[in-house]
Structures are given as structure tokens and as C-alpha cells.
Protein backbone atom coordinates (compact mmCIF):
# COMPACT_ATOMS: atom_id res chain seq x y z
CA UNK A 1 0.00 0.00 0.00
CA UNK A 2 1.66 3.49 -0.79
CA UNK A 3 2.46 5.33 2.03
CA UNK A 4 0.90 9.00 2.25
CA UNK A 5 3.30 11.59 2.21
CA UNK A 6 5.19 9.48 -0.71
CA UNK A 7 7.14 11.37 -3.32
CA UNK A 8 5.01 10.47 -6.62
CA UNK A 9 3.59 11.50 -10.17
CA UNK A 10 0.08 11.36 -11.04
CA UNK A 11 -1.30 10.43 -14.46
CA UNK A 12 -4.97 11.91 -14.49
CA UNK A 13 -6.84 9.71 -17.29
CA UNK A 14 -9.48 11.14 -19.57
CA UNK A 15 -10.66 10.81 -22.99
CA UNK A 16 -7.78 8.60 -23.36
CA UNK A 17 -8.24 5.41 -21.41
CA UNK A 18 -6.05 3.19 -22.46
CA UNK A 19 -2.08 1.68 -21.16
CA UNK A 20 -0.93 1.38 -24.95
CA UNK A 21 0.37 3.86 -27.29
CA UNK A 22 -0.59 6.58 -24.66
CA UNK A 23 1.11 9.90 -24.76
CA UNK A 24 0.99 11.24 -21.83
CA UNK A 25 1.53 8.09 -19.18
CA UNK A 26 4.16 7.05 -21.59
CA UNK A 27 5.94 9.96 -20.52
CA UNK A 28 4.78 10.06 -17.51
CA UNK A 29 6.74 6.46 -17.21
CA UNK A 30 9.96 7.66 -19.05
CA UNK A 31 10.47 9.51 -15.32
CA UNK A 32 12.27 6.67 -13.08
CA UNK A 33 12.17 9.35 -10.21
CA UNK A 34 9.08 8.75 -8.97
CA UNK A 35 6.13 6.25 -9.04
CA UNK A 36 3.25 6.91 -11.70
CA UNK A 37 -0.04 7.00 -9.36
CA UNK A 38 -3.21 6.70 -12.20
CA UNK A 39 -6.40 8.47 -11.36
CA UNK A 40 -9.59 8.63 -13.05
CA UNK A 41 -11.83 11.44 -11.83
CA UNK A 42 -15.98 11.59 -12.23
CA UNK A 43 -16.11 14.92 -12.58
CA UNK A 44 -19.36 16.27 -10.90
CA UNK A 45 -19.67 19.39 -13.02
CA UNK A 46 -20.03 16.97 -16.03
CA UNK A 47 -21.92 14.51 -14.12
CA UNK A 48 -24.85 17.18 -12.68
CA UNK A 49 -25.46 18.59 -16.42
CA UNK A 50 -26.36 14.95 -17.65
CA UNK A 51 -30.28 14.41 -18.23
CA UNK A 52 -30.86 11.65 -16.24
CA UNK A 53 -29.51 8.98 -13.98
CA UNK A 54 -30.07 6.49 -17.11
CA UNK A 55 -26.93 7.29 -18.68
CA UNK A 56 -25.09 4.62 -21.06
CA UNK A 57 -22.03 6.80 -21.24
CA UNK A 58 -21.39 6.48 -17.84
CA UNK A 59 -22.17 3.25 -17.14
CA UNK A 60 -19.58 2.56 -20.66
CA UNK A 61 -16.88 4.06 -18.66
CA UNK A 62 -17.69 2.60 -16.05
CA UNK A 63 -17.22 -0.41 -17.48
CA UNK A 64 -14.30 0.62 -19.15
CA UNK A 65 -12.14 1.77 -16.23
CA UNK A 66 -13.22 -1.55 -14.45
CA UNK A 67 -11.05 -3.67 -17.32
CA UNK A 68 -8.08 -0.63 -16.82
CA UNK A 69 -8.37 -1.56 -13.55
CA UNK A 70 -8.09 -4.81 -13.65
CA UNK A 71 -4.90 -4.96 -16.64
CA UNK A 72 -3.41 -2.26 -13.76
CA UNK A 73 -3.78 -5.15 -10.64
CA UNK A 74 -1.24 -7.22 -13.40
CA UNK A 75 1.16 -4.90 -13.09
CA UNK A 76 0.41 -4.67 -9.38
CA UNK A 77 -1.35 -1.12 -9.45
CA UNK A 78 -4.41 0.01 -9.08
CA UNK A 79 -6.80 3.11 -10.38
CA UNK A 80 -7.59 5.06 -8.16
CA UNK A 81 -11.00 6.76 -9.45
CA UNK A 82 -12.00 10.09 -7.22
CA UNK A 83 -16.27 11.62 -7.53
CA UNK A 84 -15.97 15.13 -7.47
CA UNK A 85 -14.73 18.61 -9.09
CA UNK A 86 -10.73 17.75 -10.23
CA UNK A 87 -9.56 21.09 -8.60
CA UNK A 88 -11.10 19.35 -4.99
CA UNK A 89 -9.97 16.48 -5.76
CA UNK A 90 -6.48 17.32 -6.33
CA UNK A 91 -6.40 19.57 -3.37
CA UNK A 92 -7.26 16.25 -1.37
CA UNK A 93 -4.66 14.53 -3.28
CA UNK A 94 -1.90 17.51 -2.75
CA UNK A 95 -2.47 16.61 1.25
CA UNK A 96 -2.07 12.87 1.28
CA UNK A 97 1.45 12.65 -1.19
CA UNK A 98 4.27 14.96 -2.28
CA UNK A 99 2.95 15.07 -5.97
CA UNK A 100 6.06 15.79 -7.78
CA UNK A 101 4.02 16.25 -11.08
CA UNK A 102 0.85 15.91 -12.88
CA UNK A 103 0.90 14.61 -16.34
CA UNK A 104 -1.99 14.49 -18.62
CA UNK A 105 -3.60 14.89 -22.24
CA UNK A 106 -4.99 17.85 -23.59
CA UNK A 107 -8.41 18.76 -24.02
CA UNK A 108 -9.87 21.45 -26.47
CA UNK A 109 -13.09 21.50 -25.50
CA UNK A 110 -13.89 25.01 -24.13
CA UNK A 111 -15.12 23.40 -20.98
CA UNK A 112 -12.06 20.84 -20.53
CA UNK A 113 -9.86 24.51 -21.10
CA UNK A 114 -11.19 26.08 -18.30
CA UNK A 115 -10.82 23.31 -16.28
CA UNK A 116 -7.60 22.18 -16.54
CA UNK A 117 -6.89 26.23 -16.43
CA UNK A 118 -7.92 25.79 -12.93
CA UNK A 119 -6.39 22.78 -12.02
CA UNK A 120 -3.29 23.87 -13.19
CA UNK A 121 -3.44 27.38 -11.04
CA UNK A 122 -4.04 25.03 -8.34
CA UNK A 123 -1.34 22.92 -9.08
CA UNK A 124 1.05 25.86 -9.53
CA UNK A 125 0.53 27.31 -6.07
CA UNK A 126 1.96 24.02 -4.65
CA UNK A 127 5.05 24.24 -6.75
CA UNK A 128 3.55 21.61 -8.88
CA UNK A 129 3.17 21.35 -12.75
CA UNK A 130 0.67 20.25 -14.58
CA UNK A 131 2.20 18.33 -18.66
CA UNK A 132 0.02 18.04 -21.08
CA UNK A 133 0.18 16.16 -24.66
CA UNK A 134 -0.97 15.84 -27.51
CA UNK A 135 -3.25 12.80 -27.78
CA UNK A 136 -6.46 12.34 -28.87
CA UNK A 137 -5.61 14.05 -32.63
CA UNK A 138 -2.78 13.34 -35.01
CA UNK A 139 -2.22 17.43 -35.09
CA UNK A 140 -3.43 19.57 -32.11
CA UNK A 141 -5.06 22.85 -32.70
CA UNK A 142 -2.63 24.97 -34.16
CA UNK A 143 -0.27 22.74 -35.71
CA UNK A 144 -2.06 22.88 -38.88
CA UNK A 145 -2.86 26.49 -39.92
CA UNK A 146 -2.16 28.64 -42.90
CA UNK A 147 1.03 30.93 -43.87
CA UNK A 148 -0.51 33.69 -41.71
CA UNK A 149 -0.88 31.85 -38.97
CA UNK A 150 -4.89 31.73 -38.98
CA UNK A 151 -6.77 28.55 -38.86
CA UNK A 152 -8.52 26.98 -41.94
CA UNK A 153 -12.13 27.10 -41.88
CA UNK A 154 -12.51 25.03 -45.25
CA UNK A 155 -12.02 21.19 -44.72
CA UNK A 156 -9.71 20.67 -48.31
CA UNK A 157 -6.48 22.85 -47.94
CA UNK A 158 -6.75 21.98 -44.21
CA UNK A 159 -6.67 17.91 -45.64
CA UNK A 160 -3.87 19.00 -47.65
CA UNK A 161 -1.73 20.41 -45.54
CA UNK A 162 -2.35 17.42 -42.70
CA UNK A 163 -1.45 15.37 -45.05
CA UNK A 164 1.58 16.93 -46.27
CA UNK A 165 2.29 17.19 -42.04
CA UNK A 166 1.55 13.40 -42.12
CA UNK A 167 3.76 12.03 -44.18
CA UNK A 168 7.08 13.97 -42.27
CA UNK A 169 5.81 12.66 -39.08
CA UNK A 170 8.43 10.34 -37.15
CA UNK A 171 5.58 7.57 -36.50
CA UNK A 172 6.68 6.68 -32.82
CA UNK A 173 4.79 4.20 -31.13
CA UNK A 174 4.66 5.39 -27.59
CA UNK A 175 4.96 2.17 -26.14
CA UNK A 176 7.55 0.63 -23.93
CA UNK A 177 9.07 -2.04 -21.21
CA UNK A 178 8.65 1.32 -18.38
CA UNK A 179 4.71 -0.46 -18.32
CA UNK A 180 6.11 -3.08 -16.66
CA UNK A 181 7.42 -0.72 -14.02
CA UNK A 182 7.58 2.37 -12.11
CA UNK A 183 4.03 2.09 -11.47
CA UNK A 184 3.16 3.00 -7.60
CA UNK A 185 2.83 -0.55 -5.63
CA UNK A 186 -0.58 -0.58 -4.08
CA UNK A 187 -3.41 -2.95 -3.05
CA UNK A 188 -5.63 -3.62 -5.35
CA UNK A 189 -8.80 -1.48 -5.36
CA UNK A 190 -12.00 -1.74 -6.37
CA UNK A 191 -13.55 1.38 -8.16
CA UNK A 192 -16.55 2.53 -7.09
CA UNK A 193 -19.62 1.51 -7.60
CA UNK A 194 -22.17 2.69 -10.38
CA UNK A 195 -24.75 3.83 -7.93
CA UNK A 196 -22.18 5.35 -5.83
CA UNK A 197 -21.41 7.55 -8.71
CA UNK A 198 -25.12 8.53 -8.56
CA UNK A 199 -25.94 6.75 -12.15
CA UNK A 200 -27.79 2.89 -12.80
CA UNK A 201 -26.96 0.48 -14.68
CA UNK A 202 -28.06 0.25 -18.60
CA UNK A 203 -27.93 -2.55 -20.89
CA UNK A 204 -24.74 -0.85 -22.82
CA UNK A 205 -21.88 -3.22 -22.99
CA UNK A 206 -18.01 -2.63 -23.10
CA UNK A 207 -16.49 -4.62 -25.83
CA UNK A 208 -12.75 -3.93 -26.37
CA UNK A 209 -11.84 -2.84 -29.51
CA UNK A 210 -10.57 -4.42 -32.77
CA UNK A 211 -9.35 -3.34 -36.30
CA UNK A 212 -12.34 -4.36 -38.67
CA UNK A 213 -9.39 -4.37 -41.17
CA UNK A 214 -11.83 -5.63 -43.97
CA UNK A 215 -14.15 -2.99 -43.51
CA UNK A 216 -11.33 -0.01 -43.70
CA UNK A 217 -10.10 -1.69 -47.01
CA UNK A 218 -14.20 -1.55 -48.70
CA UNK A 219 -14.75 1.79 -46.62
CA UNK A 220 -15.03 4.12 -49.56
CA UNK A 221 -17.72 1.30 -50.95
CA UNK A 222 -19.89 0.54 -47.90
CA UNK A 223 -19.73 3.36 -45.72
CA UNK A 224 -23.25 5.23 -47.42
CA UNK A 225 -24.83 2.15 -46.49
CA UNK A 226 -26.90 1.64 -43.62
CA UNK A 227 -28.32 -1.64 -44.18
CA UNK A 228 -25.20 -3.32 -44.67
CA UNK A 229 -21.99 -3.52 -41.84
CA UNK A 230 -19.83 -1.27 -43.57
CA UNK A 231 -18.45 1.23 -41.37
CA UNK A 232 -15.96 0.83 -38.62
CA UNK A 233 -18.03 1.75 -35.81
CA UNK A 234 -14.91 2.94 -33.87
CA UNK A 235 -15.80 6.20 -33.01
CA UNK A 236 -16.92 5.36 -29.58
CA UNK A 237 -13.69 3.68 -29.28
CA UNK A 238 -12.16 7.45 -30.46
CA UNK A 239 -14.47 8.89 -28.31
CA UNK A 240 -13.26 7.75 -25.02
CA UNK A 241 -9.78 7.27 -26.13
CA UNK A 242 -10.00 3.18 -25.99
CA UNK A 243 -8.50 3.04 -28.65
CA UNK A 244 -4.59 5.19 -30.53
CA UNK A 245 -5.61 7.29 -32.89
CA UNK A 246 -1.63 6.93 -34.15
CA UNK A 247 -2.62 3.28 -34.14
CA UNK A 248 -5.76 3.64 -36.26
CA UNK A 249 -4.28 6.41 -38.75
CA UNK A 250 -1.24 4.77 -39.44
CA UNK A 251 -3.39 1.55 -40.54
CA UNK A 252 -6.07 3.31 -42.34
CA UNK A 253 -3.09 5.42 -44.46
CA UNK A 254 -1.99 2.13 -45.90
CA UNK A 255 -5.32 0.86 -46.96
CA UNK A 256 -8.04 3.85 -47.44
CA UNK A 257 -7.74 7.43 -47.77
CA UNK A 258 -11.61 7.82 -48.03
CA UNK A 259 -11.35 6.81 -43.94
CA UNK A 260 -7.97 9.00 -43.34
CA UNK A 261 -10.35 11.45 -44.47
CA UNK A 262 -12.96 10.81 -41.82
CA UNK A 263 -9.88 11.06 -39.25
CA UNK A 264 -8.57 14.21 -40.80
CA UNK A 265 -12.30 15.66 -40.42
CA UNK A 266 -12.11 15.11 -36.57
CA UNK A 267 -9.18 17.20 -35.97
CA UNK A 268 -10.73 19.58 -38.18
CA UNK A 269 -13.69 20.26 -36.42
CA UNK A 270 -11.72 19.93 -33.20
CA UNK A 271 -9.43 23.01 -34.61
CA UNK A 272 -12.57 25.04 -35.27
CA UNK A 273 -14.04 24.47 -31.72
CA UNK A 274 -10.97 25.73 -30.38
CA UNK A 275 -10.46 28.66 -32.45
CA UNK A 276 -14.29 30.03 -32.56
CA UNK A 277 -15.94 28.49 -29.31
CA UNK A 278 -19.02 30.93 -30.09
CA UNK A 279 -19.63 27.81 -32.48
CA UNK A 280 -21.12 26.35 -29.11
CA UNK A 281 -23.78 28.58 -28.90
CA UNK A 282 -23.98 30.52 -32.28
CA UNK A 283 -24.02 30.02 -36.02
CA UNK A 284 -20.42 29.90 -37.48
CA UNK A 285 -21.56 32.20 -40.10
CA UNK A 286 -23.12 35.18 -37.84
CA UNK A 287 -25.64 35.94 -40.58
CA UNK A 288 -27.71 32.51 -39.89
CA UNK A 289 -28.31 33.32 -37.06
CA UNK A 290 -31.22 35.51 -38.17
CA UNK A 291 -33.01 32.18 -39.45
CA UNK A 292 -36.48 32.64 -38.15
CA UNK A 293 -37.06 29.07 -36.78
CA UNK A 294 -40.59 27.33 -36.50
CA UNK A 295 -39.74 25.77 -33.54
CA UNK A 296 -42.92 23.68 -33.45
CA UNK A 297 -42.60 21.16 -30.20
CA UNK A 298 -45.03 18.96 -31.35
CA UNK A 299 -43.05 18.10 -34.88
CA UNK A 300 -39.78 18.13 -32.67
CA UNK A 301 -40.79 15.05 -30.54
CA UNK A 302 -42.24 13.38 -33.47
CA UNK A 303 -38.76 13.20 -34.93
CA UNK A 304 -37.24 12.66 -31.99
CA UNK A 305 -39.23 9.45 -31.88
CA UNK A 306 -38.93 8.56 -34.81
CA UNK A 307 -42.79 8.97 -35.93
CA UNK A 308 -41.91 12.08 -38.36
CA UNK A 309 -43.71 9.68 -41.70
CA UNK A 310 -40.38 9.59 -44.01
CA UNK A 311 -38.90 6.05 -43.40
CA UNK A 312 -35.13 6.39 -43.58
CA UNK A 313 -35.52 9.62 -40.79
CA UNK A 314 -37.51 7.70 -38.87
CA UNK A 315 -35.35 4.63 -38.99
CA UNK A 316 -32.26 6.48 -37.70
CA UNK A 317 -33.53 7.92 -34.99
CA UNK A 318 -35.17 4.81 -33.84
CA UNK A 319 -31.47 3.36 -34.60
CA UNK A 320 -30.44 5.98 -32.31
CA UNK A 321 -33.05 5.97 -29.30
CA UNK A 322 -32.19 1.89 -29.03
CA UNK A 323 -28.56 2.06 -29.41
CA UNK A 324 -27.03 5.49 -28.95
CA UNK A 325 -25.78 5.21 -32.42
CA UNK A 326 -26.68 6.07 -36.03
CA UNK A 327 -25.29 5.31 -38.95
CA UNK A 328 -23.15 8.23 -40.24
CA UNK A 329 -25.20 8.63 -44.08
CA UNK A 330 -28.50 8.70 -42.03
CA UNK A 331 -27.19 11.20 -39.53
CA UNK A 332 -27.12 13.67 -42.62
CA UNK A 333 -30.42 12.95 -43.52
CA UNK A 334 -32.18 13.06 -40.32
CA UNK A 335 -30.70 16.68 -39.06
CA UNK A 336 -31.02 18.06 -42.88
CA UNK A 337 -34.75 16.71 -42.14
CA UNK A 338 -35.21 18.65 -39.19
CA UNK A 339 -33.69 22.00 -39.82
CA UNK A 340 -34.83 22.18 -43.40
CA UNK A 341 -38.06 20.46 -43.43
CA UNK A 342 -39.17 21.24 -40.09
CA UNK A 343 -37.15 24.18 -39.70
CA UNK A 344 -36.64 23.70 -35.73
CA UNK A 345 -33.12 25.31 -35.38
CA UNK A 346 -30.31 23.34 -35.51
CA UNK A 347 -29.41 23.34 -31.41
CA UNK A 348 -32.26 21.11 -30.55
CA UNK A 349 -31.17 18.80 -32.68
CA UNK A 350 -27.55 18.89 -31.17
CA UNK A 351 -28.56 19.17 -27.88
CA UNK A 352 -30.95 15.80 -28.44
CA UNK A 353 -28.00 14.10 -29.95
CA UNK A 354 -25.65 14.94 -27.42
CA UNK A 355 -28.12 13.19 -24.90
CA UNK A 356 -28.33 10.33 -26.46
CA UNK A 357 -24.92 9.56 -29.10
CA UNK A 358 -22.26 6.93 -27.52
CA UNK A 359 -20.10 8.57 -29.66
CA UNK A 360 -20.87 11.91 -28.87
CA UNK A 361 -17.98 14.60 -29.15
CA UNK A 362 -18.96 18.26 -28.94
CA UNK A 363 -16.71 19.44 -31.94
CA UNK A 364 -17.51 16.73 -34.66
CA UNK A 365 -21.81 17.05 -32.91
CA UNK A 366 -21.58 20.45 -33.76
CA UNK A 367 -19.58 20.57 -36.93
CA UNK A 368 -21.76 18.34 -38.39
CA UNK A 369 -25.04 19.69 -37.37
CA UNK A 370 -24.03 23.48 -38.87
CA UNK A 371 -22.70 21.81 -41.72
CA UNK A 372 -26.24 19.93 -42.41
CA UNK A 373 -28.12 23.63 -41.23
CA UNK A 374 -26.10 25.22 -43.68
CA UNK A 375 -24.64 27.42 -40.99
CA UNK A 376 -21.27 26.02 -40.08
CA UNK A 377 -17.32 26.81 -41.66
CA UNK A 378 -17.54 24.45 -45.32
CA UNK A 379 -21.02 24.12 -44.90
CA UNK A 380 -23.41 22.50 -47.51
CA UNK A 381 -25.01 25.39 -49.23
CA UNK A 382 -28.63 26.98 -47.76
CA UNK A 383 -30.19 25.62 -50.82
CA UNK A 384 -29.07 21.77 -50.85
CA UNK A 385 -31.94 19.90 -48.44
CA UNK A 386 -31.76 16.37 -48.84
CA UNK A 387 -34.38 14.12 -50.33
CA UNK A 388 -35.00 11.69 -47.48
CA UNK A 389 -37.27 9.52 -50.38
CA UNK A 390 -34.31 9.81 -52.61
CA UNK A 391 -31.79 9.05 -49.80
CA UNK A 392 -33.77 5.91 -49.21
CA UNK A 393 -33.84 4.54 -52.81
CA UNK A 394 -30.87 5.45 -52.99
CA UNK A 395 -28.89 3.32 -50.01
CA UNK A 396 -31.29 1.64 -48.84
CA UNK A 397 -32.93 0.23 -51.90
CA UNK A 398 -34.56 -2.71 -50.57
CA UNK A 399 -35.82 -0.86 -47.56
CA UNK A 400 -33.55 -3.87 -45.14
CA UNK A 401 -32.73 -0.67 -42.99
CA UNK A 402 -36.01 0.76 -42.61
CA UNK A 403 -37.69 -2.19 -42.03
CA UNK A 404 -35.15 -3.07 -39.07
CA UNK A 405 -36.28 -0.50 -37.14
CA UNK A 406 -39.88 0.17 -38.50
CA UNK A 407 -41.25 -2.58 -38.47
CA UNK A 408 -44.66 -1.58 -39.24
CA UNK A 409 -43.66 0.72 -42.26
CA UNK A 410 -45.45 -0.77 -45.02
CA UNK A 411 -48.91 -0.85 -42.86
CA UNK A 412 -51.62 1.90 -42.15
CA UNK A 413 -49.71 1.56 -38.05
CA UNK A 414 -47.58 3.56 -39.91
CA UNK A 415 -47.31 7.43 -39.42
CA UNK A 416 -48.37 9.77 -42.23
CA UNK A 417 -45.90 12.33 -43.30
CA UNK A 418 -45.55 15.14 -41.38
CA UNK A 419 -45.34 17.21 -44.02
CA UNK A 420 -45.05 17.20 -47.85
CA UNK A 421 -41.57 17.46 -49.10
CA UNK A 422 -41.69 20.24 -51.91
CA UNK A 423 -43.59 22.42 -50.33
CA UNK A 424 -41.12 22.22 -46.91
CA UNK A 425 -38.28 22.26 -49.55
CA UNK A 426 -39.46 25.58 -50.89
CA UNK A 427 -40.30 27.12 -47.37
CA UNK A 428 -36.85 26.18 -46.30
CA UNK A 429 -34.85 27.86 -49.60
CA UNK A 430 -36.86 30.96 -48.71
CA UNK A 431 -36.99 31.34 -45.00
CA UNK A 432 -32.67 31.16 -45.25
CA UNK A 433 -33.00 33.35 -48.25
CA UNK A 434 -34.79 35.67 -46.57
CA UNK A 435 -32.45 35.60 -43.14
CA UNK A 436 -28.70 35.67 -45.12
CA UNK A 437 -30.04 38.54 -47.44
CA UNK A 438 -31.55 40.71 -44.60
């Protein structure tokens, strides 16, 4: 058992919960000194804002930290997971050892920022430092920007120029024999408990993840294609850092630059979060924000079950209620539905799928719901609304998706249309037209 008052470092997990190919506890290791001492925090501030108890988020990390936990009893350590707000925590922490440092890897999000702004003041007024790395993006905010020094705001020269970046990176694997040491000796703990955390159980279940190197070689083939398994479904896996982002980019550049793509749109979106956080709140273009939304409450929960009348809208969010996942083709189609045809504004959608997505990531959630308003940086233009009919025929041809998870389509149990698709196309084009040109 460590002793309190014992010299140590602390690695504070996060969106990166994994021992392999980690940035930041790899370095955190490369310091013989002093013991690593891992700690997971439940922050309450994130905790408190979540809708309800039933969350399968937290019930996924939950799960997740339990299998850290137990590969860290192996190496005969043990995560030590705190409930609370970090800056408490650590000041708890700060009076049981002599923290020598704090390692950890960076966050963009504007709430993570202030955060770890705080937790580092704290930090500093006990002669301690807080190290951050880069982690959960091949390229952190910044690193890819123009000759002036501003950031891109449209996707293709920003792909270029990661790429170019790419392809001169040294591709270190951050991996090494200090995992099988320098880890602080302790008893094995238990973490806490799911209701102790304040949440119950859910019927989510941690699986840990694997290359579906077949479906990254037919990627550019399968991907629009919701019926069939044809995309990697490894975002979640992103999402919670379960899995190297090195590790997956350096496979997928060998094999399919369709999905490189994908990867190079996540730091993209993570670049513009950082650089224009109004994005959170407000229309990337200012001028949308004059978009006089319906905002009819009746039509909102009628998509948001999934009763809206247009099959392949109603099958995704269905997809979405059940599993906390959509597929990516019909998560175009579904907010494109909302905004355009409904025109409810764009935030209730976000906000609904940041309740419910596994996956859910406040930079690529909100990238891709101002691209599909129209609103965002590289945004599809205010006059493209997608054909959900078309969509359907389209990649879904023999209706296998829709009738997955409507199972009553082709019967009068079925919902009627909520409303008739030219003339919602037409009161779309003109209600933007009308906002950008005011």
C-alpha cells in the first residue's frame, strides 16, 4: 500500500483510457524518479449537467475503467477513481502525497480549457506542474494552420496540408518495457460503484476494440450504407480514447484514404471548436443566425421518436433511441430533415444528440449539425436539403434498414408524413433566403 506523504507523479486519465500507445503516461513512465499513481476522476460538473440517472455513457466508462483496472492489478497497481470537481480532488490529493508532477492529455473542449486552467493554477501554487500532450488528434489545434498563422475554416487545404504534415511525421509508437514498471505498488482497489457515482446500470456493454481491417479496405464502398456492416463503428472507441488514434491512422493510411479522411475531419472540427468556441452557442456564419425558426414542439418530438412519416428519418432515430448510435449517411439525412423540413433550429437537434450519441464529441456534434443547417465553416449550401425519399432509394434500396427498425412501415400503423416534401423544400430555400439577405 503506498504510504501518504510518498514522493510520486500522477497520471490523471481522460478521454484517453487506455495503457498502450498513450502519450501522456508514456511519458509520464519515461520519469524513473518517482512512481506513476493513475487516477480517473468523475467529474461532478459533467456529471450534474447529464439528463438523467439512465446514462449509457457512464455506465460505458464505467465499465471501461473496471477492465483498466483490472490490466493495472497485473502490473500490481491500481486506479484510483475520485467523484468530485478535479480542482477538490487534487487539493485532497496535494495533502495525502508529495505530488512531484501531474501529467496528462490535452483537451480542447472550451469546458475541458477552463478546467484544466484551474487545475493547473491550483497545481502551480503548490510548486507543482501540470504536462500536457498531444493525444487524442494526429495534429493539435494549431499545428495545422495557414502561412498567416490563422486557422482553416474550409475542410480541403486543411486535408492537404495534414497530409503533407503526415507524411514527415516520425511515427513513434509510444509504447515501452517502463509499463512493466515504475508504477506506484498498491493494493488492489476496487472502483466505485455505479450507484455510488449517482448513475444505474443500462444494458450498454463494453467490448474492447478491434481493427475491422476488412471494412477499412471496402470503406469508400460501404460506408453510405446503412443496411449493410460497412463502417468501422470505432468512433466510440475514439471517443473515449479506448482506442490510438496513431494506431488507427497509421493503418487506415496504408489501406483507405476515403477513412484518413474521416480522421482528418475530426481534428478539423476539433481546430474550429478551439479557435471560434461561439460555435457552441452561435451560427459559425453570424448571418444565420437571423433564421427565423418554426420551432414547433409537437413536430420536434415526433422526430425525436422517430414517428416524423419519411422512413429512412424515422429509422435512424429509432437506430439511435435503441442504441445510442446512427449510422453516419443517415445522420445527414435526419438533421437536414429537421432543420430544413421542419425548420426547428439546428441546437435542438444537437442538444438531443448529445443526450443520447455513444459517440458523442462536442466538436464533430456540432460541426456536423451546422454543416447539415447550412450554418457552419464548409457548410453544404442553404439551398441543398436532402431528399429523405431519394436518400432511401438510394442506399437503402430494398428498404432492409427501414424495415429493421420500422417494423410496421409498409402498414396503415404507420405514421403519415408530417409534411409534404416540396412544399417544406421551398419554405426552407426561402426562410434562409430571406435571413442571409436581410
Amino acid at each position: 500500500m503506498q504510504k501518504e506523504g510518498q514522493d510520486i507523479q500522477v497520471f490523471w486519465f481522460r478521454r484517453d483510457l487506455r495503457l498502450t500507445d498513450n502519450v501522456g503516461l508514456y511519458n509520464a513512465l519515461q520519469d524513473k524518479r518517482y512512481p506513476v499513481f493513475p487516477l480517473f476522476i468523475f467529474d461532478t460538473d459533467i456529471l450534474s449537467s447529464l439528463p438523467s440517472t439512465y446514462d449509457k455513457r457512464v455506465d460505458y466508462i464505467h465499465q471501461i475503467l473496471t477492465s483498466l483496472n483490472q490490466e493495472l492489478h497485473q502490473l500490481g497497481s491500481s486506479l484510483m477513481v475520485e467523484i468530485g470537481k478535479p480542482t477538490e480532488v487534487f487539493e485532497k490529493l496535494t495533502t495525502q502525497f508529495t505530488i512531484k508532477a501531474v501529467h496528462t492529455n490535452s483537451d480542447y473542449e472550451p469546458y475541458a480549457i477552463q478546467r484544466d486552467k484551474e487545475v493547473r493554477s491550483l497545481l502551480h501554487t503548490k510548486g507543482i506542474t501540470l504536462h500536457t500532450y498531444t493525444d487524442q488528434v494526429i495534429f493539435a489545434p494549431g499545428e495545422v494552420i495557414k502561412v498567416d498563422g490563422s486557422p482553416y475554416t474550409i475542410f480541403t487545404p486543411f486535408s492537404k496540408i495534414w497530409l503533407r504534415k503526415y507524411e514527415q511525421l516520425p511515427h513513434q509508437e509510444y509504447t515501452t518495457d517502463a509499463y512493466k514498471k515504475n508504477w506506484l505498488s498498491t493494493l488492489a482497489q476496487e472502483i466505485p460503484s455505479l450507484a455510488k457515482c449517482g448513475f444505474k446500470k443500462t444494458s450498454i456493454q463494453y467490448t474492447p476494440p478491434s481493427i475491422p481491417y476488412s471494412i477499412i479496405d471496402n470503406y469508400t464502398d460501404t460506408r453510405n450504407f446503412p443496411a449493410i456492416n460497412g463502417t468501422s463503428t470505432l468512433s466510440i472507441h475514439l471517443r473515449f480514447g479506448t482506442i490510438s488514434i496513431r494506431q488507427l491512422a497509421r493503418i487506415a493510411f496504408t489501406r483507405n484514404h476515403t477513412y484518413v479522411s474521416e480522421l482528418i475531419w475530426r481534428d478539423f472540427f476539433m481546430q474550429i471548436l478551439y479557435f471560434f468556441p461561439h460555435v457552441q452557442t452561435n451560427a459559425f456564419k453570424p448571418k444565420y443566425d437571423a433564421i427565423e425558426w418554426r420551432n414547433d414542439t409537437a413536430e420536434f418530438s415526433r422526430w425525436c421518436n422517430g414517428t416524423t412519416g419519411y422512413p429512412l428519418v424515422d429509422a435512424g432515430m429509432r437506430q439511435l433511441n435503441e442504441t445510442g448510435w446512427m449510422h453516419n449517411r443517415v445522420r445527414m439525412v435526419v438533421a437536414s430533415f429537421l432543420c430544413k423540413h421542419l425548420l426547428v433550429d439546428w441546437r435542438w437537434g444537437e442538444a438531443y444528440f448529445a443526450t443520447k450519441l455513444m459517440d458523442y464529441d462536442l466538436s464533430a456534434n456540432n460541426g456536423n449539425w451546422q454543416w447539415a443547417a447550412g450554418c457552419g465553416c464548409d457548410a453544404a449550401p442553404y439551398f441543398r436539403v436532402f431528399n429523405p425519399t431519394e436518400q432511401a432509394k438510394k442506399f437503402d434500396s430494398n428498404s432492409e434498414y427501414i424495415r429493421q427498425w420500422i417494423p410496421e412501415v409498409d402498414t396503415n400503423k404507420y405514421a403519415t408524413p408530417i409534411v409534404e416534401r416540396t412544399f417544406a423544400r421551398n419554405r426552407a430555400i426561402e426562410t434562409y433566403k430571406k435571413a442571409i439577405s436581410g
